[in-house]
Protein backbone atom coordinates (compact mmCIF):
# COMPACT_ATOMS: atom_id res chain seq x y z
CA UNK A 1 149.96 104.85 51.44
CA UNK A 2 153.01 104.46 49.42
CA UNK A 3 155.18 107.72 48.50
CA UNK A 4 153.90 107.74 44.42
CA UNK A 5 149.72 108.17 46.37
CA UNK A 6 151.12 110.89 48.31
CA UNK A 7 153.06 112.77 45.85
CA UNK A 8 149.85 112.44 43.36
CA UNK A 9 146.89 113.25 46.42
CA UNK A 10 149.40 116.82 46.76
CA UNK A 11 149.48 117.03 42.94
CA UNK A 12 145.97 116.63 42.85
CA UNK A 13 145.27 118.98 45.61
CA UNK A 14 146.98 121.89 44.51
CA UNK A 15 145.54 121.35 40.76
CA UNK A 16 142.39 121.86 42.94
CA UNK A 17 143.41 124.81 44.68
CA UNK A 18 144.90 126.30 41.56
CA UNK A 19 141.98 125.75 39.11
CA UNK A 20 138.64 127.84 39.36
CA UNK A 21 136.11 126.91 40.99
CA UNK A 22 133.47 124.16 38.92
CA UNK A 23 136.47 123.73 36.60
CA UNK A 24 136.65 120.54 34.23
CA UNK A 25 140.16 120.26 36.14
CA UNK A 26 138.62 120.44 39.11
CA UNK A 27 135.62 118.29 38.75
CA UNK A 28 137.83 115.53 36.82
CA UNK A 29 140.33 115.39 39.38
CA UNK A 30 137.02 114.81 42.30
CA UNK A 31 135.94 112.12 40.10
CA UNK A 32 139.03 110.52 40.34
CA UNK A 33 139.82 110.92 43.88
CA UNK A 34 136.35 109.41 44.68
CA UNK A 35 137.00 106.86 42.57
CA UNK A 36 140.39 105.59 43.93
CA UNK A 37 138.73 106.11 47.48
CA UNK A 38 136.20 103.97 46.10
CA UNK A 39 139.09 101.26 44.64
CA UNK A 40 140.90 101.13 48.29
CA UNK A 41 137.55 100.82 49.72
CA UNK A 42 137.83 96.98 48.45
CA UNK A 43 139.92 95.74 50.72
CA UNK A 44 140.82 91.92 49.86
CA UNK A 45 144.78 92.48 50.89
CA UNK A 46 143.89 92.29 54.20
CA UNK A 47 140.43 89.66 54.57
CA UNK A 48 142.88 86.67 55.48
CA UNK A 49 145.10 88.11 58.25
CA UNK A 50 145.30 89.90 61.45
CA UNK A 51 148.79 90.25 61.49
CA UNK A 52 150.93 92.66 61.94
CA UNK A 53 149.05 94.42 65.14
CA UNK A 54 149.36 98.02 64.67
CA UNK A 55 150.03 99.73 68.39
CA UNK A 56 150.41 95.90 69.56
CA UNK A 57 146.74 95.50 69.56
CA UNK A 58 144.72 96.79 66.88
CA UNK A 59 144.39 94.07 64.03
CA UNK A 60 145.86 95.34 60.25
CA UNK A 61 142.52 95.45 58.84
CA UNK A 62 140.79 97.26 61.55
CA UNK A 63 143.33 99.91 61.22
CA UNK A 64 142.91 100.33 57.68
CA UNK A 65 139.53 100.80 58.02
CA UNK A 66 140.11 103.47 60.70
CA UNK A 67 142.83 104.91 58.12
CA UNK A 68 139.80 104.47 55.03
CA UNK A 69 137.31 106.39 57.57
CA UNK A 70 139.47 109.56 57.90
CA UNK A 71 140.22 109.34 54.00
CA UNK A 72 135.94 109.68 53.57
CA UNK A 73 135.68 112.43 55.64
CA UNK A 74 139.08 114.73 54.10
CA UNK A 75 137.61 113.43 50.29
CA UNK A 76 133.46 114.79 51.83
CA UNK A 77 135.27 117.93 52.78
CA UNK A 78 136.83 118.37 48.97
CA UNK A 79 133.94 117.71 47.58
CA UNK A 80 131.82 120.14 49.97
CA UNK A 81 134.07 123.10 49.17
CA UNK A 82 135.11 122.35 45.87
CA UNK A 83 131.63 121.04 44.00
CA UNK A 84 128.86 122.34 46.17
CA UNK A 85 126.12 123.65 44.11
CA UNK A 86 126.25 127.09 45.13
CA UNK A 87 123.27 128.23 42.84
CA UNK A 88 121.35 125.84 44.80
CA UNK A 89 121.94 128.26 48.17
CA UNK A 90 121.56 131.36 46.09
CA UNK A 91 118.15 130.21 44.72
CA UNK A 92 116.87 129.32 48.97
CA UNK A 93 118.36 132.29 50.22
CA UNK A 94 116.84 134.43 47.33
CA UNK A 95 113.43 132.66 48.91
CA UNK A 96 113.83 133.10 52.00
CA UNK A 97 114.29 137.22 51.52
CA UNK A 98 111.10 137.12 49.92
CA UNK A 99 109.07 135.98 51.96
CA UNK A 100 110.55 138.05 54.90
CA UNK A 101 110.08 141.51 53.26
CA UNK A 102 107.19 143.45 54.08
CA UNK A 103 103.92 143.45 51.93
């Protein structure tokens, strides 16, 4: 990831962080993050070599796809505690006391 990525994923995070919760901010900024996630996840730089090794062993492509894995798990985690539904949880847990109060 080149310098200009890293400076805009912390730009991006902290506009996160900053904004409210459910924010057009936030949600436009998890939109794009998924979909640049979901540009890289095209990999055609790297279909026609397995050069350089990374460690001395690990083929390029391999690695980025290790590199792509970790990326889909920190964007799942954004979007888990930035864009999950909480009225969804209210609306189960709401159901659940009802039915375990006395009748």
């Amino acid at each position: 990831m080149s310098i200009v990525g890293l400076v805009l994923l912390a730009a991006a995070l902290y506009v996160l962080h900053r904004s409210p919760r459910g924010s057009i901010w936030s949600r436009s900024i998890l939109v794009l993050i998924v979909a640049a996630l979901y540009v890289l996840h095209q990999d055609f730089w790297n279909w026609f070599t397995a050069h350089p090794l990374v460690f001395g062993f690990m083929p390029i492509g391999l690695f980025y796809q290790a590199c792509f894995s970790v990326a889909a798990s920190l964007v799942m985690w954004l979007l888990v505690t930035y864009a999950w539904p909480a009225h969804l949880e209210s609306e189960v847990e709401q159901n659940v006391s009802e039915e375990d109060s006395p009748r």
